[in-house]
PDB file of N, CA and C in Angstrom:
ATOM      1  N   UNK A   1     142.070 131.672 132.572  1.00  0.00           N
ATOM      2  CA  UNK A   1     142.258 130.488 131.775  1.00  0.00           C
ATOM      3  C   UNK A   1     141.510 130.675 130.456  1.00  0.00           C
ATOM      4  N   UNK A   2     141.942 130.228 129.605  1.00  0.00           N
ATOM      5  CA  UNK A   2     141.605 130.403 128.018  1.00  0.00           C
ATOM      6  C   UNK A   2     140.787 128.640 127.743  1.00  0.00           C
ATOM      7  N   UNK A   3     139.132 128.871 127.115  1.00  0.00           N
ATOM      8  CA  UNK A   3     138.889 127.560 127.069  1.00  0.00           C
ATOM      9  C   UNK A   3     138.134 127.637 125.616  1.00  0.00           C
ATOM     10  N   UNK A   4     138.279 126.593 125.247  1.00  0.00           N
ATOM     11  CA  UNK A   4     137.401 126.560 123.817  1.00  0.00           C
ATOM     12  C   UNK A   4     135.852 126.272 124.253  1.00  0.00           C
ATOM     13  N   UNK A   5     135.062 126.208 123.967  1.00  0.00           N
ATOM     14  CA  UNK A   5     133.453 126.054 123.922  1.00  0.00           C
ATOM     15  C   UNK A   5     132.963 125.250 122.999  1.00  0.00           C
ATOM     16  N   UNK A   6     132.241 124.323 123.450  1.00  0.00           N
ATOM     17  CA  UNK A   6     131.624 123.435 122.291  1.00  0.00           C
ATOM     18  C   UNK A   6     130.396 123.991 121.877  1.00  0.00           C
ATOM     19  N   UNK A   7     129.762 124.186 120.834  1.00  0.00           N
ATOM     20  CA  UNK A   7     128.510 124.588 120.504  1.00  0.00           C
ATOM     21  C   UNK A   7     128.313 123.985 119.212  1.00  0.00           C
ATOM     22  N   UNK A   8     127.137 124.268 118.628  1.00  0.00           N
ATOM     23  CA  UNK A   8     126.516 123.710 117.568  1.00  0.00           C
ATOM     24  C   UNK A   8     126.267 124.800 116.367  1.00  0.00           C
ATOM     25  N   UNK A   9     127.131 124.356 115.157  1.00  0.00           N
ATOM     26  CA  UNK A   9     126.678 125.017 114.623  1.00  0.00           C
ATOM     27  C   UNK A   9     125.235 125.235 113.445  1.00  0.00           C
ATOM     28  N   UNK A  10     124.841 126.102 113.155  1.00  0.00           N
ATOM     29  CA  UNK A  10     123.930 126.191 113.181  1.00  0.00           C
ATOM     30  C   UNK A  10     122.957 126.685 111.712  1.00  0.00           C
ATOM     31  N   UNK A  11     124.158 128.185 111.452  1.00  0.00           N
ATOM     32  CA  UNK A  11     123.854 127.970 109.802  1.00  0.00           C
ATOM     33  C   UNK A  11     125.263 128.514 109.652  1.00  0.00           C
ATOM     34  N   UNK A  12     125.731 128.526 108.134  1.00  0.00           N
ATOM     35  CA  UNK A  12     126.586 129.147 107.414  1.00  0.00           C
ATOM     36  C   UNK A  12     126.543 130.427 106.966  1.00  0.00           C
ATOM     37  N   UNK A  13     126.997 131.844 107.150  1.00  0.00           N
ATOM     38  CA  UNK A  13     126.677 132.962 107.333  1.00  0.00           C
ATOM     39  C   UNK A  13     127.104 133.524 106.038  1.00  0.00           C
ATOM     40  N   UNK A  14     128.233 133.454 105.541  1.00  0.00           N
ATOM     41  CA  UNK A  14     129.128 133.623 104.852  1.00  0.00           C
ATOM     42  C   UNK A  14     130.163 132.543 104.343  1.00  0.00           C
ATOM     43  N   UNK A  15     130.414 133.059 102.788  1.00  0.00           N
ATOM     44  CA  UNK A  15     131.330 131.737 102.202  1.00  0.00           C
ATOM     45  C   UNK A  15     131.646 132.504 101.016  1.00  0.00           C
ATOM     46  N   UNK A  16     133.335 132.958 101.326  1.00  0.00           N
ATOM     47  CA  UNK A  16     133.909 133.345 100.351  1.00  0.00           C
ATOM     48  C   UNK A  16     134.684 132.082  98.896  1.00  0.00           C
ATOM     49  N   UNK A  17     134.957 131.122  99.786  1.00  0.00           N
ATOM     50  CA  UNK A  17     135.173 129.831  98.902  1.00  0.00           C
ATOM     51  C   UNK A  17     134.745 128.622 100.428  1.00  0.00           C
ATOM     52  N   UNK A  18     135.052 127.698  99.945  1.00  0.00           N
ATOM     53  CA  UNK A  18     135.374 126.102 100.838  1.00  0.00           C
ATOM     54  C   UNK A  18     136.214 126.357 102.003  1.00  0.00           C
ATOM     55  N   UNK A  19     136.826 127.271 101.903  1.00  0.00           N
ATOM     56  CA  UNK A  19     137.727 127.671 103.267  1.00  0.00           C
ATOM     57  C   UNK A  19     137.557 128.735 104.320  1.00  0.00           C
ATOM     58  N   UNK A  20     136.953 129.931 103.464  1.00  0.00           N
ATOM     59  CA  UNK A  20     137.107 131.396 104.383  1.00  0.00           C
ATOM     60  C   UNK A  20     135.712 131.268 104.517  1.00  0.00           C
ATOM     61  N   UNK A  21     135.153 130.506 105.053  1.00  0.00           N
ATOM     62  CA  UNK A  21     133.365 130.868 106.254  1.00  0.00           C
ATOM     63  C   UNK A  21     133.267 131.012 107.255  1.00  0.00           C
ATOM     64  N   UNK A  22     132.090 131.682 107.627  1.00  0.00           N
ATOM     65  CA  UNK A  22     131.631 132.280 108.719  1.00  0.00           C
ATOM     66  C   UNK A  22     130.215 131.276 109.272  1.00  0.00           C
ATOM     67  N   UNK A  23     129.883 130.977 110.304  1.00  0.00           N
ATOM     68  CA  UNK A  23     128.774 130.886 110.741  1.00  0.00           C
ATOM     69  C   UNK A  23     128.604 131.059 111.882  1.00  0.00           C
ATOM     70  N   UNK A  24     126.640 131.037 112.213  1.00  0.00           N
ATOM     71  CA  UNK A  24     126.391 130.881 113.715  1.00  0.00           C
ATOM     72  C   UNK A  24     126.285 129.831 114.224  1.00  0.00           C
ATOM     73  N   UNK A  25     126.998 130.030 115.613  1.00  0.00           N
ATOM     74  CA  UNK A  25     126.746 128.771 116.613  1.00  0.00           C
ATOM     75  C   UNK A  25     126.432 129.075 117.659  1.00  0.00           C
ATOM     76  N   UNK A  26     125.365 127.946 117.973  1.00  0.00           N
ATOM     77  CA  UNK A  26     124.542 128.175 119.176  1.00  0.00           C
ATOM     78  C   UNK A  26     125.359 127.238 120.193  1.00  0.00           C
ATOM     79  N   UNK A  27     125.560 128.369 121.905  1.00  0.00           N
ATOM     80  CA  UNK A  27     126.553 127.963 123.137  1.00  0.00           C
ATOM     81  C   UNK A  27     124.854 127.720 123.616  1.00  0.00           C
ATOM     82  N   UNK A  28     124.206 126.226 123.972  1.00  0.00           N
ATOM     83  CA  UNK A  28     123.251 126.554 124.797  1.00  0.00           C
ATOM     84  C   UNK A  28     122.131 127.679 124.585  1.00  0.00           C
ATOM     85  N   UNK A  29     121.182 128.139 123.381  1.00  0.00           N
ATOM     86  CA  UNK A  29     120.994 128.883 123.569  1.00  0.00           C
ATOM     87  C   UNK A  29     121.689 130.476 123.196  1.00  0.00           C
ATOM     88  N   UNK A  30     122.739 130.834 123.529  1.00  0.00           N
ATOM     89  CA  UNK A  30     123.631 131.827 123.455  1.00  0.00           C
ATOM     90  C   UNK A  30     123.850 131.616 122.051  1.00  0.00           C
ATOM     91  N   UNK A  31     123.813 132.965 120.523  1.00  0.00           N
ATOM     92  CA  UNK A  31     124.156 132.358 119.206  1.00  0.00           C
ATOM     93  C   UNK A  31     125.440 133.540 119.121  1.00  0.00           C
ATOM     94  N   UNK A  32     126.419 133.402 118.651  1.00  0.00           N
ATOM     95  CA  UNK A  32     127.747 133.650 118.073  1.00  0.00           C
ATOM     96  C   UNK A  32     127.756 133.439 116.913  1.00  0.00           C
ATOM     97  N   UNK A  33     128.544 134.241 116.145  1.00  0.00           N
ATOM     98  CA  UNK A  33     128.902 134.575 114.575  1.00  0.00           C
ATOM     99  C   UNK A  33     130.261 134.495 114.895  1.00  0.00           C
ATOM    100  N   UNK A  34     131.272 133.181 113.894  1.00  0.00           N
ATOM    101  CA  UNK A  34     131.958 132.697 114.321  1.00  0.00           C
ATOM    102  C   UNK A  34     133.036 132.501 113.160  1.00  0.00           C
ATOM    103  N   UNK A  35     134.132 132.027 113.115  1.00  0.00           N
ATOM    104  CA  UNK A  35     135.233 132.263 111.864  1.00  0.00           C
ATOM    105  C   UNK A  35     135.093 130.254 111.474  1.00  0.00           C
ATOM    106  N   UNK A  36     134.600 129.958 110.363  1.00  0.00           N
ATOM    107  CA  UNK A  36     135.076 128.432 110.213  1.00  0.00           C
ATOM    108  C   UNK A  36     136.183 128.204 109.208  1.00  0.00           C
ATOM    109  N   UNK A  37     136.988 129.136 109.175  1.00  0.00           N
ATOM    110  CA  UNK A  37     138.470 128.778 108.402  1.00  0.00           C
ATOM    111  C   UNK A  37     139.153 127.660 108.958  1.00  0.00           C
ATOM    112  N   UNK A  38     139.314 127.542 110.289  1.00  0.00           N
ATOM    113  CA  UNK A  38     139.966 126.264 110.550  1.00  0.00           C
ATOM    114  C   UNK A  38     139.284 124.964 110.803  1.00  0.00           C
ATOM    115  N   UNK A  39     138.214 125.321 110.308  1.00  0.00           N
ATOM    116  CA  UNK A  39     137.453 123.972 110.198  1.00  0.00           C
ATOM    117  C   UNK A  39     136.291 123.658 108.595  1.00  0.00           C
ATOM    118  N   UNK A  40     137.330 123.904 107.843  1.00  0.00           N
ATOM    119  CA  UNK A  40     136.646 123.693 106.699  1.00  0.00           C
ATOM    120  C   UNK A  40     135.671 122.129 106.260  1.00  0.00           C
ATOM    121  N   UNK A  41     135.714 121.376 107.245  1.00  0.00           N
ATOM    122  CA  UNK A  41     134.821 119.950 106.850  1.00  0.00           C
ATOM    123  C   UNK A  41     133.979 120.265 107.842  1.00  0.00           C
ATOM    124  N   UNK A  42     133.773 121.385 108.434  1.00  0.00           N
ATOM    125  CA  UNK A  42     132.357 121.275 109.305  1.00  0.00           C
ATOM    126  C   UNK A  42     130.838 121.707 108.285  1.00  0.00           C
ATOM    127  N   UNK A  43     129.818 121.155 109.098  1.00  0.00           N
ATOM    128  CA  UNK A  43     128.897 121.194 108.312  1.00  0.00           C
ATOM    129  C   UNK A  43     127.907 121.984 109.062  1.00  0.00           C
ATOM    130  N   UNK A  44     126.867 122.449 108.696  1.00  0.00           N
ATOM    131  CA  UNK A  44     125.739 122.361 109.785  1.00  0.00           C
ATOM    132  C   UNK A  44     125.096 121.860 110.321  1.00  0.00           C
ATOM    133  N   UNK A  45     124.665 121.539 111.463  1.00  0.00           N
ATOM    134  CA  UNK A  45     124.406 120.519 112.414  1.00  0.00           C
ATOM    135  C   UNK A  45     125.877 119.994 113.472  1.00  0.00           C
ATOM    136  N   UNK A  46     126.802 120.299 113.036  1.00  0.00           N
ATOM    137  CA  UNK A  46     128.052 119.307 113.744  1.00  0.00           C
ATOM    138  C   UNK A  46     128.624 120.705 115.103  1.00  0.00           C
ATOM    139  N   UNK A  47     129.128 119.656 115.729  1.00  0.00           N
ATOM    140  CA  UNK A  47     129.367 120.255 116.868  1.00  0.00           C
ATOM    141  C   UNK A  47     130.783 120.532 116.966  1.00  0.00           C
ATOM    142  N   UNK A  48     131.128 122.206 116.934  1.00  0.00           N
ATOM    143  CA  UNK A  48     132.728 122.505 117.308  1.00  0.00           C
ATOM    144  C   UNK A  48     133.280 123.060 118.632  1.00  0.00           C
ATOM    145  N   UNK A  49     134.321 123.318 118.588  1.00  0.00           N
ATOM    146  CA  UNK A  49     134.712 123.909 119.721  1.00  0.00           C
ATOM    147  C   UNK A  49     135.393 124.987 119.204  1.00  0.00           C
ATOM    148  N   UNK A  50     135.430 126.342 120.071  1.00  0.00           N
ATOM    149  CA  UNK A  50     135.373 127.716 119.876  1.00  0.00           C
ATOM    150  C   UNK A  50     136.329 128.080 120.382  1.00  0.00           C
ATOM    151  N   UNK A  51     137.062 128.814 120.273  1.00  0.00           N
ATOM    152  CA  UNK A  51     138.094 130.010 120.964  1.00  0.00           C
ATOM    153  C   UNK A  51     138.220 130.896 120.081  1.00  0.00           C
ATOM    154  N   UNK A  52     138.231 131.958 121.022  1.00  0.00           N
ATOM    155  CA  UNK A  52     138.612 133.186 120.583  1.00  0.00           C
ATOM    156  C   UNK A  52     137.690 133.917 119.483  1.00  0.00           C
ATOM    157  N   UNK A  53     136.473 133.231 119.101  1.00  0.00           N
ATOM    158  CA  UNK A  53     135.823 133.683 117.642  1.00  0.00           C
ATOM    159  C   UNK A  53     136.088 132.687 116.717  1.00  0.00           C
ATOM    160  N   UNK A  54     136.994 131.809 116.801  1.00  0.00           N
ATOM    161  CA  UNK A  54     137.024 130.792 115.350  1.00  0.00           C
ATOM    162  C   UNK A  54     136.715 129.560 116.333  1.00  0.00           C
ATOM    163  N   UNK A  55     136.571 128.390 115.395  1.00  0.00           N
ATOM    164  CA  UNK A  55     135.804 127.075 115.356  1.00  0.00           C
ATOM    165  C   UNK A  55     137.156 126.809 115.188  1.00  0.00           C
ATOM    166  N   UNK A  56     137.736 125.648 116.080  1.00  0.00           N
ATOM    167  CA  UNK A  56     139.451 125.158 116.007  1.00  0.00           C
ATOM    168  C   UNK A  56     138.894 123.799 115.740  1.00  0.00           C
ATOM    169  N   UNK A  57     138.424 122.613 115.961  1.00  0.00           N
ATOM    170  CA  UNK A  57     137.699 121.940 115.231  1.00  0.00           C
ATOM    171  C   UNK A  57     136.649 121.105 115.669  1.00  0.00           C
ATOM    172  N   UNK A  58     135.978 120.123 114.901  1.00  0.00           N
ATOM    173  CA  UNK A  58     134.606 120.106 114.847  1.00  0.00           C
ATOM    174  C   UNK A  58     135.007 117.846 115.909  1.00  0.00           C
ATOM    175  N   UNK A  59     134.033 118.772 116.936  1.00  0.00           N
ATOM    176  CA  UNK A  59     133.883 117.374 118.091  1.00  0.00           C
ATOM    177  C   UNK A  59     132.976 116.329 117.971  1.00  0.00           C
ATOM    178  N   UNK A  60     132.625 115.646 118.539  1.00  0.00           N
ATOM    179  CA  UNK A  60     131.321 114.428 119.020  1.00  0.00           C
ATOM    180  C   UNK A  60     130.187 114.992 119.793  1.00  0.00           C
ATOM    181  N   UNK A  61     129.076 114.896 119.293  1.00  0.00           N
ATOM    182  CA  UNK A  61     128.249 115.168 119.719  1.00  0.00           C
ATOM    183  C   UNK A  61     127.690 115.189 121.151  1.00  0.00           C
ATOM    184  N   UNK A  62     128.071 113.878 121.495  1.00  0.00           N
ATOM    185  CA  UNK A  62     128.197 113.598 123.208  1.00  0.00           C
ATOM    186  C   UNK A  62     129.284 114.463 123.940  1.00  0.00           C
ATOM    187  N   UNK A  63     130.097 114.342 123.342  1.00  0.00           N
ATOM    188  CA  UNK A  63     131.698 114.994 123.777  1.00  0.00           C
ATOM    189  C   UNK A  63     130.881 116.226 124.275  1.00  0.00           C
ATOM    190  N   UNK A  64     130.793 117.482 123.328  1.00  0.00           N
ATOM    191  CA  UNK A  64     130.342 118.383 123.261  1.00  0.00           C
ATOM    192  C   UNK A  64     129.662 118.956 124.176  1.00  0.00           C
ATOM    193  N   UNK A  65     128.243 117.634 124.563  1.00  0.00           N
ATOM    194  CA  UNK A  65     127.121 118.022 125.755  1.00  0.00           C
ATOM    195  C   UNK A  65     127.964 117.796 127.172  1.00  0.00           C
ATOM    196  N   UNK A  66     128.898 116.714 127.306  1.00  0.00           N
ATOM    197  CA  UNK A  66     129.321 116.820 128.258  1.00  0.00           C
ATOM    198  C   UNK A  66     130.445 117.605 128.893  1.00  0.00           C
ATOM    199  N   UNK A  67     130.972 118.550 127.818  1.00  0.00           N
ATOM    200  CA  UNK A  67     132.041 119.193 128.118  1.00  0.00           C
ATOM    201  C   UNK A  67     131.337 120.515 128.669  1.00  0.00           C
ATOM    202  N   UNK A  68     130.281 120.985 127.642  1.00  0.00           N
ATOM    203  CA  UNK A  68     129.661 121.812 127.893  1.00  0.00           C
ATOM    204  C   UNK A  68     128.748 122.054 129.371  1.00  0.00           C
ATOM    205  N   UNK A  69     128.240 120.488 129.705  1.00  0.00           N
ATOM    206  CA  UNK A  69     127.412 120.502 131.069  1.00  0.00           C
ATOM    207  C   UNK A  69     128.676 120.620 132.040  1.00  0.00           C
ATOM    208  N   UNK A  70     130.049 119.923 131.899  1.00  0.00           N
ATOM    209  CA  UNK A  70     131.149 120.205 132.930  1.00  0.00           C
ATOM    210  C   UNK A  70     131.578 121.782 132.828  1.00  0.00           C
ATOM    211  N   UNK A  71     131.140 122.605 132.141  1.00  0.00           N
ATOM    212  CA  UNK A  71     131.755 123.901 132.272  1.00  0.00           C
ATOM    213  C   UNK A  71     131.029 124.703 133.098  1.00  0.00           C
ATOM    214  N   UNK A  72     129.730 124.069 133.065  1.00  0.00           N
ATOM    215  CA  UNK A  72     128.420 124.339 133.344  1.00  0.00           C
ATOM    216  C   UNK A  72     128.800 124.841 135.064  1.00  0.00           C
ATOM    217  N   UNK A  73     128.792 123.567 135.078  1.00  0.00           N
ATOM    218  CA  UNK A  73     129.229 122.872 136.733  1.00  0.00           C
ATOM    219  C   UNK A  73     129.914 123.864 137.222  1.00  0.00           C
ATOM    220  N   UNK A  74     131.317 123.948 136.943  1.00  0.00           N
ATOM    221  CA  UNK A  74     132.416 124.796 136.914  1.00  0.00           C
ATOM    222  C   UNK A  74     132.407 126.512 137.713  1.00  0.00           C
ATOM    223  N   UNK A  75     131.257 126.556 136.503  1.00  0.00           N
ATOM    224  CA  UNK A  75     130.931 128.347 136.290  1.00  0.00           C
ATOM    225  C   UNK A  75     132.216 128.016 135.273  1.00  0.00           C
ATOM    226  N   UNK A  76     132.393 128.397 134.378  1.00  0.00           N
ATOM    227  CA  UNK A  76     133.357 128.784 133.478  1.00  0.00           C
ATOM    228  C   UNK A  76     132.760 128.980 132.472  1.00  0.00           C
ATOM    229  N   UNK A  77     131.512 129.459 131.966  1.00  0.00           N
ATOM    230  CA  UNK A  77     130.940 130.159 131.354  1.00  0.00           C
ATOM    231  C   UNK A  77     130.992 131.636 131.220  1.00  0.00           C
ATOM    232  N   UNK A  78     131.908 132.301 131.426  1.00  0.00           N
ATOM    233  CA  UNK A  78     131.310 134.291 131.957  1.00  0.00           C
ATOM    234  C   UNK A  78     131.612 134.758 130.281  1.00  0.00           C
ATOM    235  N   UNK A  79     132.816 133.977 129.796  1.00  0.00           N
ATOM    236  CA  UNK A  79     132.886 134.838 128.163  1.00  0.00           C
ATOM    237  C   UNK A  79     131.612 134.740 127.497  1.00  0.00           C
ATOM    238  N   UNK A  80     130.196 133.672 127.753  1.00  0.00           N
ATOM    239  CA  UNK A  80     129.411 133.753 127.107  1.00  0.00           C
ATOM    240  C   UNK A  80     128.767 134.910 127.242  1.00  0.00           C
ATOM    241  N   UNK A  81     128.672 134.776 128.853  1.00  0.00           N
ATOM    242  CA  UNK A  81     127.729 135.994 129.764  1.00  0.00           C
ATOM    243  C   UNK A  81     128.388 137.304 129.222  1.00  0.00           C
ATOM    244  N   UNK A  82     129.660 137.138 129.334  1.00  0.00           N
ATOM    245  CA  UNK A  82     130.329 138.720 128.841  1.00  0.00           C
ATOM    246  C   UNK A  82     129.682 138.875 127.339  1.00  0.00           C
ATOM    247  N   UNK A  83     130.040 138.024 126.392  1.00  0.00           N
ATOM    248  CA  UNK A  83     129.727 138.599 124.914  1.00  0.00           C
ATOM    249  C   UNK A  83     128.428 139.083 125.089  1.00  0.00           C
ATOM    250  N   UNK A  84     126.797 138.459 125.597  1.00  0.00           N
ATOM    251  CA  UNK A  84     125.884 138.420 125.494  1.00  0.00           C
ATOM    252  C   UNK A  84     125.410 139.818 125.699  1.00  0.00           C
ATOM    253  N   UNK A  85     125.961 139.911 127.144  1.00  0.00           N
ATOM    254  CA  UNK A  85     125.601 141.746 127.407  1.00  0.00           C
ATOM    255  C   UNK A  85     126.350 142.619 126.262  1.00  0.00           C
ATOM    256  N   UNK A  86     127.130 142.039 125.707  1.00  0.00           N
ATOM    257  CA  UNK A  86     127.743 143.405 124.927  1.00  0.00           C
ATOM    258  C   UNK A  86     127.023 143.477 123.307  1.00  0.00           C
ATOM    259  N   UNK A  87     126.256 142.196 122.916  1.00  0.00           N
ATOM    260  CA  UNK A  87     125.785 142.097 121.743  1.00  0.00           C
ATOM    261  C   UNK A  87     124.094 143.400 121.674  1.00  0.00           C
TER     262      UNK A  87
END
């Protein structure tokens, strides 16, 4: 199953204009370098959801913790666990 991830982002890494940025976001802890092209009104501090490497767009703060603690639950965490060992 393919799931997006809510995390926080955290700083802005890169910024070729208002559209083509990059930043990190922190999964819990876990930090990712991430594509924010499709979410050009995110800021730092705001909370998105992830697939695949890009930020598809930017959630509720609550939303976020609780989607994140239900994945928790789940086990449907391993893409974190996978990236982590490979970083």
């Amino acid at each position: 199953m393919c799931l997006s991830i809510p995390g926080k982002l955290i700083e802005i890494t890169a910024e070729l204009d208002e559209t083509f940025r990059t930043g990190k976001v922190s999964f819990d802890g876990v930090v990712k370098e991430v594509s924010l092209t499709l979410v050009p009104e995110a800021n730092v501090g705001d909370y998105v959801l992830v697939h695949v490497g890009a930020a598809i767009s930017v959630i509720d703060e609550e939303e976020a913790k609780k989607t994140f603690e239900l994945l928790k639950q789940l086990d449907e965490l391993h893409e974190l666990d996978d990236l982590e060992s490979s970083d």
